[in-house]
C-alpha atoms as a PDB file:
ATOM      1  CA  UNK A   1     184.015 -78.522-116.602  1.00  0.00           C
ATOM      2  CA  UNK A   2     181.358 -77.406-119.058  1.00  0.00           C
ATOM      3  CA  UNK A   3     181.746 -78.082-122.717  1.00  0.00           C
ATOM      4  CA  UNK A   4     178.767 -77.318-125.021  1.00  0.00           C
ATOM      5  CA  UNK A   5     178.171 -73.232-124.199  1.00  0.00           C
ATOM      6  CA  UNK A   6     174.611 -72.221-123.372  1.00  0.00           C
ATOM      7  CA  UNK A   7     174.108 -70.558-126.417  1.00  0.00           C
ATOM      8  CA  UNK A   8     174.778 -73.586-128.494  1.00  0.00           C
ATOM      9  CA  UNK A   9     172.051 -75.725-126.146  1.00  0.00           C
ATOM     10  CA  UNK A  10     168.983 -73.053-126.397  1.00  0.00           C
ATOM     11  CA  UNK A  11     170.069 -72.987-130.093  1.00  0.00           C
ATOM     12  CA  UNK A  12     169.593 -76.821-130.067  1.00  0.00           C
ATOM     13  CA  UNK A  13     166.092 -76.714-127.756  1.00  0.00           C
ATOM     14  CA  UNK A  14     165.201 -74.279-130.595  1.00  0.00           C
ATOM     15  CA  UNK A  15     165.562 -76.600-133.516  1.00  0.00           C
ATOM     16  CA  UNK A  16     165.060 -79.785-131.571  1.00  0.00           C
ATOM     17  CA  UNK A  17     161.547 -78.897-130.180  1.00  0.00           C
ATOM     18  CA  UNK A  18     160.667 -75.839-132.828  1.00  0.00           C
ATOM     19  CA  UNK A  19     160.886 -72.595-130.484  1.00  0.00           C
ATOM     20  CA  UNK A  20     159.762 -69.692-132.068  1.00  0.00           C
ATOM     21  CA  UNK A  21     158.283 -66.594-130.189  1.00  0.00           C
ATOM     22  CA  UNK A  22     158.422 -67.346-126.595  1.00  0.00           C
ATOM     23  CA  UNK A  23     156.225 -64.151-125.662  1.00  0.00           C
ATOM     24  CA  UNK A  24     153.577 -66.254-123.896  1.00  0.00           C
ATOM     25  CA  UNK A  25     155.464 -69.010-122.721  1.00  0.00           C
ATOM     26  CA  UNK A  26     156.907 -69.623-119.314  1.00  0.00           C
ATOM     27  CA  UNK A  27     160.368 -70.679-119.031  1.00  0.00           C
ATOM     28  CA  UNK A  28     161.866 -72.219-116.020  1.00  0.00           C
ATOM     29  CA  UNK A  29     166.101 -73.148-115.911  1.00  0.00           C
ATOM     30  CA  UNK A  30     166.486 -75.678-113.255  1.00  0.00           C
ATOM     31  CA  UNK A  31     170.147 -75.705-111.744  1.00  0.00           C
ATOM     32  CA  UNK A  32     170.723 -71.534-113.299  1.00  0.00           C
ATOM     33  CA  UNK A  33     173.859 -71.585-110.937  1.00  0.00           C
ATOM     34  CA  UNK A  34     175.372 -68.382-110.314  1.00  0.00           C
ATOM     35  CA  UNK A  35     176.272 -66.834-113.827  1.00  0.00           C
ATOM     36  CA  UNK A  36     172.775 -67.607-115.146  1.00  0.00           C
ATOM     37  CA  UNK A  37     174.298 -69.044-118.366  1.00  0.00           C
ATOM     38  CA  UNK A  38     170.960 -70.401-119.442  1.00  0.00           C
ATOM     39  CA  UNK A  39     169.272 -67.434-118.594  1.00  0.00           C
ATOM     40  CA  UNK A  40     171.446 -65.273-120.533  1.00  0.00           C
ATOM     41  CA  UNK A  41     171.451 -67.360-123.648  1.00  0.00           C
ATOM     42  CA  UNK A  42     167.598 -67.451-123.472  1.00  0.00           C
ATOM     43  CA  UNK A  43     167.212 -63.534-123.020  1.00  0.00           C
ATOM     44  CA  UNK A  44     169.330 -63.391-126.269  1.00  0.00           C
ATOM     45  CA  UNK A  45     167.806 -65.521-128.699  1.00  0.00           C
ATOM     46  CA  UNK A  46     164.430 -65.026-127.187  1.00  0.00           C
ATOM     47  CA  UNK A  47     164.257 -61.298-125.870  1.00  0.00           C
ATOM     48  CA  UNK A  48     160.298 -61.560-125.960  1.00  0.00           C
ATOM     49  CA  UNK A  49     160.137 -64.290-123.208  1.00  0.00           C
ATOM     50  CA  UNK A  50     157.028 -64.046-121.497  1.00  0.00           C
ATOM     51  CA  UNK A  51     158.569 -65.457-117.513  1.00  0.00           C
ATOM     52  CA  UNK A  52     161.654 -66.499-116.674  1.00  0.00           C
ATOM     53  CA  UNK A  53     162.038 -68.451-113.633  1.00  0.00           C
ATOM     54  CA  UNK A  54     165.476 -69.576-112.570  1.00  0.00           C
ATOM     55  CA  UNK A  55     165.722 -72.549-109.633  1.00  0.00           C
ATOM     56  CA  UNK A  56     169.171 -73.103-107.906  1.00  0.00           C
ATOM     57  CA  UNK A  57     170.083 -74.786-104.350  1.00  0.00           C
ATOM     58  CA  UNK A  58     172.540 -72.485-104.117  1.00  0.00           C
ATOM     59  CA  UNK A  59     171.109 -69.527-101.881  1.00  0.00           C
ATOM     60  CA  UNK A  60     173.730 -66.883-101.929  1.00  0.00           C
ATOM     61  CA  UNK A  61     172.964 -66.484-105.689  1.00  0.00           C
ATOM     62  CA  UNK A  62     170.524 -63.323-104.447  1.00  0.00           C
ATOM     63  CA  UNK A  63     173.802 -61.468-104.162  1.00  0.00           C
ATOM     64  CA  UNK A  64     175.306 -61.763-107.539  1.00  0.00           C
ATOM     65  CA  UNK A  65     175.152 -59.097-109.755  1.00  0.00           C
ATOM     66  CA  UNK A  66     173.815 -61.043-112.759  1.00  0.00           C
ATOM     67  CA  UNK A  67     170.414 -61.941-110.551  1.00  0.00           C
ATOM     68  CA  UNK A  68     170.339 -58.286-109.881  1.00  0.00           C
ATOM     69  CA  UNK A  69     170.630 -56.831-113.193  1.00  0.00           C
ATOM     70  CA  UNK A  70     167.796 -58.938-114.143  1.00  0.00           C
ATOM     71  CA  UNK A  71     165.203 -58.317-111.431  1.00  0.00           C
ATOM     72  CA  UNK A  72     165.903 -54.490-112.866  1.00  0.00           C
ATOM     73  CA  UNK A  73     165.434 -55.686-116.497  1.00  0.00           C
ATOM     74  CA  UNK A  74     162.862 -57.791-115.928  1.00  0.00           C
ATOM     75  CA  UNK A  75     161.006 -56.867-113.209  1.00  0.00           C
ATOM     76  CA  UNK A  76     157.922 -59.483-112.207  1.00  0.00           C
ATOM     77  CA  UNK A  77     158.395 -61.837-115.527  1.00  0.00           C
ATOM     78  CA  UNK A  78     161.854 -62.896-113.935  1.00  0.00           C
ATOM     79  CA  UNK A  79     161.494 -64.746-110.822  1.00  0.00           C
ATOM     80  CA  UNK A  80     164.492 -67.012-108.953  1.00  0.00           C
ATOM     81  CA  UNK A  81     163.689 -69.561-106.326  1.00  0.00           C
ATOM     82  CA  UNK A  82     166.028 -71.299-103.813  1.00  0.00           C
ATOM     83  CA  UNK A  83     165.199 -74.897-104.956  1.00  0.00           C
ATOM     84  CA  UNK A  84     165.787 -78.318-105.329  1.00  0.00           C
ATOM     85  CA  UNK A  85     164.161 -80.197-108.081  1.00  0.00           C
ATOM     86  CA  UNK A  86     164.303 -83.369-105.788  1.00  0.00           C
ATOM     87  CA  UNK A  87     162.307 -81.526-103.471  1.00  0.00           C
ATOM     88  CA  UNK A  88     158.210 -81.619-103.127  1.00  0.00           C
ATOM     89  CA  UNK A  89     157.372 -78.224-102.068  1.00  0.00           C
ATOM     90  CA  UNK A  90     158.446 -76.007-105.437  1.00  0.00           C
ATOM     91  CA  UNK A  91     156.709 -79.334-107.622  1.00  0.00           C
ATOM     92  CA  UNK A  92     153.731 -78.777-105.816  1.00  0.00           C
ATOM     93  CA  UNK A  93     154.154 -74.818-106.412  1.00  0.00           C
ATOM     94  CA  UNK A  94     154.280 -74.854-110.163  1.00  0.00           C
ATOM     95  CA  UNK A  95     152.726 -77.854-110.489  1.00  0.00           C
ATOM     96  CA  UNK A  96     150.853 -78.192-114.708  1.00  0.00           C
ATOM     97  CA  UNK A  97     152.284 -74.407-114.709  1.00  0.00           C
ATOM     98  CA  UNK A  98     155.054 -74.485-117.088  1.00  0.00           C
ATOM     99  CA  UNK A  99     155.572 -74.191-120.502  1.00  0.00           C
ATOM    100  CA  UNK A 100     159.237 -75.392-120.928  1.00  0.00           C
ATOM    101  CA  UNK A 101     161.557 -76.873-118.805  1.00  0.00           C
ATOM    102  CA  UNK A 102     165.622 -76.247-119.286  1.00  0.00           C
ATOM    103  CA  UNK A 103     168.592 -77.534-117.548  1.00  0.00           C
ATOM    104  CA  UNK A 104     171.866 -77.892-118.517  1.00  0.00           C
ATOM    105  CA  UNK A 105     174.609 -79.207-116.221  1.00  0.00           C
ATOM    106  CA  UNK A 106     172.874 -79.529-113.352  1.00  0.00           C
ATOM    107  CA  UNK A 107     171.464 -83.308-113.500  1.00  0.00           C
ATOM    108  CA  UNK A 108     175.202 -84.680-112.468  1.00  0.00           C
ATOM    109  CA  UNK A 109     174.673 -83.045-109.342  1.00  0.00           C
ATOM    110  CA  UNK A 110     170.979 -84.806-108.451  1.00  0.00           C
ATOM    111  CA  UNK A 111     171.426 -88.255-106.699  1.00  0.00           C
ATOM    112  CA  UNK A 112     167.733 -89.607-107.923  1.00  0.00           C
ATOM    113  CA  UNK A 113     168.002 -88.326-111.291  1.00  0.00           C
ATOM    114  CA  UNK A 114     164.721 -90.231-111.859  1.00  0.00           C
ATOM    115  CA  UNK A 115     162.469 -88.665-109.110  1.00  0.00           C
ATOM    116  CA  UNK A 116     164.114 -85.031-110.923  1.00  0.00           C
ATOM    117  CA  UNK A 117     162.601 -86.018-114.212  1.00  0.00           C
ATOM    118  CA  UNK A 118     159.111 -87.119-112.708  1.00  0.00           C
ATOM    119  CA  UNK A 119     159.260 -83.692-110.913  1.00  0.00           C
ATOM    120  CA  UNK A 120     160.426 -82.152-114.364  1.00  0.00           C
ATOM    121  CA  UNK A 121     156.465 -84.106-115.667  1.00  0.00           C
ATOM    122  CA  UNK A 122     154.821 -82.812-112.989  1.00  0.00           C
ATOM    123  CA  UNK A 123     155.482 -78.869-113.260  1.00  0.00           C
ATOM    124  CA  UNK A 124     155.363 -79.152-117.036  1.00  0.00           C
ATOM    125  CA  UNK A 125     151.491 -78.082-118.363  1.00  0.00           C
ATOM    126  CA  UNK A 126     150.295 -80.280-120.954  1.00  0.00           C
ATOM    127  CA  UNK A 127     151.790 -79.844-124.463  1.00  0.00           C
ATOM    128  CA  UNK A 128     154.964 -78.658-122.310  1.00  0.00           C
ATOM    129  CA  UNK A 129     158.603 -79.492-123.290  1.00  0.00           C
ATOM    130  CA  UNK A 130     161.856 -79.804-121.987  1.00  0.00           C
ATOM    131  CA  UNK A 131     165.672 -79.741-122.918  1.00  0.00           C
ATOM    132  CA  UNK A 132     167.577 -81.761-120.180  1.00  0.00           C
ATOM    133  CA  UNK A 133     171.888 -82.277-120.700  1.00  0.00           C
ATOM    134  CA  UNK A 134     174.401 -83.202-118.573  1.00  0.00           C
ATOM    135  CA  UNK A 135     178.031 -85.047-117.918  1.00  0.00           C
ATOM    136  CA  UNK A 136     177.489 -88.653-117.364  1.00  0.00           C
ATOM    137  CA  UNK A 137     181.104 -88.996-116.183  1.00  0.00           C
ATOM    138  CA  UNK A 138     183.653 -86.584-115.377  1.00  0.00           C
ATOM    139  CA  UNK A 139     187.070 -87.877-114.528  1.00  0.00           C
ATOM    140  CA  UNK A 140     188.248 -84.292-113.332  1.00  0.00           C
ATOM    141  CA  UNK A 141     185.337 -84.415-110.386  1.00  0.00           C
ATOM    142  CA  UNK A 142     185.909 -88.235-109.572  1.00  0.00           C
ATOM    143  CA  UNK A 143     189.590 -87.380-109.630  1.00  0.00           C
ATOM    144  CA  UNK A 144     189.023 -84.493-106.970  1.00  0.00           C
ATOM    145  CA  UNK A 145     186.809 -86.829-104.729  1.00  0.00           C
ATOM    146  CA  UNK A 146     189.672 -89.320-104.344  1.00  0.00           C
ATOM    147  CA  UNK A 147     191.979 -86.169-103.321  1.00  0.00           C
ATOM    148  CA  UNK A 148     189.573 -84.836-100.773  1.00  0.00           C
ATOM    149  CA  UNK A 149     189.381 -88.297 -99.133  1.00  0.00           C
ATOM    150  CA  UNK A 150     193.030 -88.514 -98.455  1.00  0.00           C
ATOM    151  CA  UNK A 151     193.275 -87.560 -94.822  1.00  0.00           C
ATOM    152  CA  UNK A 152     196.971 -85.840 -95.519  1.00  0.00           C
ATOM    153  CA  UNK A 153     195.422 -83.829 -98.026  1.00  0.00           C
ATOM    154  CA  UNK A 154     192.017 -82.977 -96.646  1.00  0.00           C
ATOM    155  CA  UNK A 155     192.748 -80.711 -93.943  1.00  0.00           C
ATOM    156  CA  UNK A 156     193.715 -78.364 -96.397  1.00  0.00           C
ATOM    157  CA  UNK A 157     190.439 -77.645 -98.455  1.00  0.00           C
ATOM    158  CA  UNK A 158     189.183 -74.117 -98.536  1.00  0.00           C
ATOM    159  CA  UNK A 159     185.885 -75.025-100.592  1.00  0.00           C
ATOM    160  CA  UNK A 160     183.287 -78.030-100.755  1.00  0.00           C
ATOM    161  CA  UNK A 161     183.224 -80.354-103.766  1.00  0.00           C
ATOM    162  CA  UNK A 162     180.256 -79.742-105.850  1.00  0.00           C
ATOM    163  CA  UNK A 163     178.976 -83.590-105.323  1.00  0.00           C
ATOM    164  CA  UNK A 164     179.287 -84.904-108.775  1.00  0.00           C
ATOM    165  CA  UNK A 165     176.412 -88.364-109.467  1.00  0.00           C
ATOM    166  CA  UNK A 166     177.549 -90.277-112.381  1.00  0.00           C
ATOM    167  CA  UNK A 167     174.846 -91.692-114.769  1.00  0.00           C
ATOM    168  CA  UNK A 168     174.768 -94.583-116.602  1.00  0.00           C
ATOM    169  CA  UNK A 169     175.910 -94.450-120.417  1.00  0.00           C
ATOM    170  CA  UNK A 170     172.932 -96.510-122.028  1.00  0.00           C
ATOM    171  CA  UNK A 171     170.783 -94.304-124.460  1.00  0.00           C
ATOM    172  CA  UNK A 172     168.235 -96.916-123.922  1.00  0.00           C
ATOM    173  CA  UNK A 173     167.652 -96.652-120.289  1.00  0.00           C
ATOM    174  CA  UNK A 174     166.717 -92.923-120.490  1.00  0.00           C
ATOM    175  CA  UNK A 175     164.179 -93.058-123.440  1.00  0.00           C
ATOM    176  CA  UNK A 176     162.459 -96.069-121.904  1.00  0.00           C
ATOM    177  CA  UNK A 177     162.706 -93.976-118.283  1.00  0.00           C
ATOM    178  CA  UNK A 178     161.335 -91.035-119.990  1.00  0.00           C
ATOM    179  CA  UNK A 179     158.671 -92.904-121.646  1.00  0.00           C
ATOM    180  CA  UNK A 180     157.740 -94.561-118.035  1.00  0.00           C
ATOM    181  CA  UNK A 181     157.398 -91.237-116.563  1.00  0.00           C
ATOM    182  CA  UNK A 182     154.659 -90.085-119.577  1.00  0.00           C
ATOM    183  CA  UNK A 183     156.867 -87.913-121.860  1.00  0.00           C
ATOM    184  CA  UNK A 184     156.628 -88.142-125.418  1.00  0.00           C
ATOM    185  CA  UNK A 185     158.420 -87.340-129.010  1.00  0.00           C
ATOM    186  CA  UNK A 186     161.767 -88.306-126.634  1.00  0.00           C
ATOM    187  CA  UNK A 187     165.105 -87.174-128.409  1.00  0.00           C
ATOM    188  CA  UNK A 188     168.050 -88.391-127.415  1.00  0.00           C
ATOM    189  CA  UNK A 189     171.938 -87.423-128.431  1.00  0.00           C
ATOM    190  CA  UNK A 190     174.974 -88.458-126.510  1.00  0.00           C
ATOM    191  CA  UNK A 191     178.229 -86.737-127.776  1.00  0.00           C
ATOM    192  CA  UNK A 192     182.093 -87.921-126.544  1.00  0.00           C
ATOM    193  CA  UNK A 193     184.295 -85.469-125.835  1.00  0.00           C
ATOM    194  CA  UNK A 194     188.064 -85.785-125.960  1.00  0.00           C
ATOM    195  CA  UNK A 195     190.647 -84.448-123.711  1.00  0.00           C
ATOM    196  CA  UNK A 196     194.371 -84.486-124.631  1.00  0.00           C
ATOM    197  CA  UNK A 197     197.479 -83.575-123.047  1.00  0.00           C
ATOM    198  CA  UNK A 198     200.106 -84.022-125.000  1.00  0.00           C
ATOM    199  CA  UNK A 199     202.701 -83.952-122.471  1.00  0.00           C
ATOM    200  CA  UNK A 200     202.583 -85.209-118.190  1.00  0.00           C
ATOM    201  CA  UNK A 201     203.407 -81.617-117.402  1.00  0.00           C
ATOM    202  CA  UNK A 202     200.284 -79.939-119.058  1.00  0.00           C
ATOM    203  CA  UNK A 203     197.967 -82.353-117.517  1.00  0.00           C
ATOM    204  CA  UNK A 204     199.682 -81.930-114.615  1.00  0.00           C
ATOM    205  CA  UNK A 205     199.546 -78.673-114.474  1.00  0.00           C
ATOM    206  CA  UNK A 206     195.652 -78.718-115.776  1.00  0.00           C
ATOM    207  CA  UNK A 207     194.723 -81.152-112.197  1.00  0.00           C
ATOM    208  CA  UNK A 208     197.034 -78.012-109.877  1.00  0.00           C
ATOM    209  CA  UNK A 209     195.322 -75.412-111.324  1.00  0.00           C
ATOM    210  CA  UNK A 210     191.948 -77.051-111.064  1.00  0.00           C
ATOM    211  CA  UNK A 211     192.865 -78.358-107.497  1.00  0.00           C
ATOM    212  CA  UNK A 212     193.711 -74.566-106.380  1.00  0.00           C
ATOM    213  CA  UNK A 213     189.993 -73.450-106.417  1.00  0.00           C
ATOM    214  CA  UNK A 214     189.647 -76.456-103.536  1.00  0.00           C
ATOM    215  CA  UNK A 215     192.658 -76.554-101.528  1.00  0.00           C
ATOM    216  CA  UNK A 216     195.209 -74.349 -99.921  1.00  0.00           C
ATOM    217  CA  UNK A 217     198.411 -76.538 -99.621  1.00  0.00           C
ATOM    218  CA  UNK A 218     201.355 -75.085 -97.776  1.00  0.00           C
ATOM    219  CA  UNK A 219     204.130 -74.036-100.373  1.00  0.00           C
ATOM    220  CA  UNK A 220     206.729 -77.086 -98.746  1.00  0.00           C
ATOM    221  CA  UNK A 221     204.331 -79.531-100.045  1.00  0.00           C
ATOM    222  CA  UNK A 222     203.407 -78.253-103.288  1.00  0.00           C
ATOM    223  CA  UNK A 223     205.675 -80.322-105.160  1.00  0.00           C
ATOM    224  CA  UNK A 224     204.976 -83.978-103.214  1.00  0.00           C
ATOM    225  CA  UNK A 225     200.757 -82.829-103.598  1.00  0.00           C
ATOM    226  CA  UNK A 226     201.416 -82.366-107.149  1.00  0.00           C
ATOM    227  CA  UNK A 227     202.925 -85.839-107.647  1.00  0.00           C
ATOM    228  CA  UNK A 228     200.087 -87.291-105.716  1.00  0.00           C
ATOM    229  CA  UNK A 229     197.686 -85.724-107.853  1.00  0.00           C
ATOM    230  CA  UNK A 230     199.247 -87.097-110.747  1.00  0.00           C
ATOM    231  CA  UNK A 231     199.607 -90.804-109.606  1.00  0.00           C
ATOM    232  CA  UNK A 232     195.309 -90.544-108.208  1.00  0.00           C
ATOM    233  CA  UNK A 233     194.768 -88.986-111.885  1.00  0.00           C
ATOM    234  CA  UNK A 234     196.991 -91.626-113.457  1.00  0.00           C
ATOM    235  CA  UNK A 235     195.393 -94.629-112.118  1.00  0.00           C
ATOM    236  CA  UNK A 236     191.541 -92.988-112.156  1.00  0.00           C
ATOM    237  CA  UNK A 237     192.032 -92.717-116.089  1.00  0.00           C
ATOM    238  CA  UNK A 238     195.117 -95.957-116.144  1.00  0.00           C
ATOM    239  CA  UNK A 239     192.887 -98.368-118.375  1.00  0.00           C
ATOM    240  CA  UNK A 240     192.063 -98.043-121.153  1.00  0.00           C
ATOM    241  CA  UNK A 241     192.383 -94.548-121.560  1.00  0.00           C
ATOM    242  CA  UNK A 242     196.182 -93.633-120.969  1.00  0.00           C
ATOM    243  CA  UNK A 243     199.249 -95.611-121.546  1.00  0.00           C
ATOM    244  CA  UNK A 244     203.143 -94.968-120.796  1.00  0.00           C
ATOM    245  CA  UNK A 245     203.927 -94.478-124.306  1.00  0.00           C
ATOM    246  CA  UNK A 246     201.252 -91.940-125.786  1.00  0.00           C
ATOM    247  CA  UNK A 247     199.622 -88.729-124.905  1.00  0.00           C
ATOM    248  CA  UNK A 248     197.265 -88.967-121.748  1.00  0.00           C
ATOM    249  CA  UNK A 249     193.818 -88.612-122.864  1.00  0.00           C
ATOM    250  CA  UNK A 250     190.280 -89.124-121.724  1.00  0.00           C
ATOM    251  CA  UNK A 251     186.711 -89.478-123.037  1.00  0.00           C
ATOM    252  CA  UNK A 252     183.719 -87.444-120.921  1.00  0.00           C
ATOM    253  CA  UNK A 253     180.162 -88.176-122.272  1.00  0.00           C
ATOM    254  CA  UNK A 254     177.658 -85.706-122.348  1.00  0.00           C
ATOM    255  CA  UNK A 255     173.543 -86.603-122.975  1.00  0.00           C
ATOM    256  CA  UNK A 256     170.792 -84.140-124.355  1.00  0.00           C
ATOM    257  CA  UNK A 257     167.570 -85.010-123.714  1.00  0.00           C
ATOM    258  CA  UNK A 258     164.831 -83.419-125.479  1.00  0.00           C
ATOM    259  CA  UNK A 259     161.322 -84.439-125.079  1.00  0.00           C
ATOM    260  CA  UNK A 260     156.934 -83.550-125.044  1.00  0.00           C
ATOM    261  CA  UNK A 261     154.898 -83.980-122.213  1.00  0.00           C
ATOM    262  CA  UNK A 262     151.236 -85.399-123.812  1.00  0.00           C
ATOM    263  CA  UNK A 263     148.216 -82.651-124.186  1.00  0.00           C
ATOM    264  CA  UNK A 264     145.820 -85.589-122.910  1.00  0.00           C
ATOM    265  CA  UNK A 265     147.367 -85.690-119.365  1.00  0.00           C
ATOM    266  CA  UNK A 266     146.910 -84.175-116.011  1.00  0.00           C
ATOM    267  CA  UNK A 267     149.610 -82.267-114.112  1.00  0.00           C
END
């Protein structure tokens, strides 16, 4: 479930790190996924971009229409690569090649979040930035987890779980990580987000709707799956962050990450 729009994050990686004209600048979006939000929101706010490169794991992204329109638009300063940041080869590619570094939602799906920010070093040149948020928990994909691994329920999924990494809540942790690693000027925001419901029923109906995307469930279950979901939701989000009494609510927190890799380093 995304949150802050793409627009609103180049708009921050704009006044965070003081983009002007990217005309001569290389910009690669690690996790682009396959509506190219980043892309998009770069294209508009910085129409004079000098390369765009766009990594995802996901390799049927070739096909979408959005990928195509911009190979026409583009032409060689838009390049897409089937990638994972975790992954040595397309490091050792780009390696000191680029300018800036984006990626937003993305970094809850990488297990060694860690290695993918040494990686994120590596390809940077020196002088090169980059603007790094993601979910550090998100009830709604722990929630579906615990669903798929009911055995009653799992022979009915029609599409894999995008696997969902938590990461730990301590602003602390990442600047002194990212200082570690060799970046500099680190900026780091966290922002809470709120989810209400004000009633059982319009949560409920939130987790069916949400579940339909992943499972098929035959129409003479659909009721007992529903109350299932519920009771997995209820006890996922059960303390302290729903009671009997008020609306069901719960908090998701999201981390920005903005940082400068040094001009007096190699690669």
């Amino acid at each position: 479930m995304d949150v802050t729009k793409p627009e609103e994050f180049i708009s921050m990686c704009g006044t965070k790190l003081n983009w002007k004209k990217l005309s001569n600048v290389v910009v690669m979006d690690v996790g682009c996924g396959n509506v190219f939000d980043c892309c998009k929101a770069i294209l508009q706010q910085f129409p004079d971009v000098g390369h765009l490169i766009a990594l995802d794991k996901m390799s049927n992204i070739r096909n979408v229409g959005l990928f195509k329109k911009y190979i026409k638009a583009l032409g060689e300063r838009f390049e897409f690569y089937v990638a994972d940041v975790q992954i040595k080869p397309i490091v050792q590619y780009y390696e000191g090649m680029i300018d800036k570094i984006v990626s937003r939602n993305a970094f809850q799906e990488i297990s060694n979040k860690k290695l993918a920010f040494e990686n994120v070093f590596r390809m940077l040149k020196p002088g090169g930035e980059t603007a790094i948020t993601f979910n550090l928990n998100d009830e709604i994909s722990t929630w579906l987890e615990k669903m798929v691994s009911i055995p009653k329920w799992n022979k009915y999924i029609v599409e894999n779980l995008t696997p969902f990494f938590p990461g730990r809540l301590e602003m602390s942790y990442y600047k002194r990580m990212m200082k570690t690693i060799g970046f500099r000027d680190v900026q780091i925001e966290r922002r809470n987000i709120l989810f209400t419901y004000s009633t059982d029923k319009k949560c409920i109906d939130t987790l069916v709707i949400i579940a339909s995307i992943f499972f098929d469930v035959p129409l003479e279950m659909t009721e007992e799956f529903r109350k299932e979901a519920w009771e997995v939701f209820k006890e996922l989000i059960g303390s302290p962050e729903w009671t009997e009494t008020g609306p069901i609510y719960y908090t998701r927190h999201e981390i920005y990450l903005f940082a400068v890799k040094p001009l007096n380093v190699g690669p």
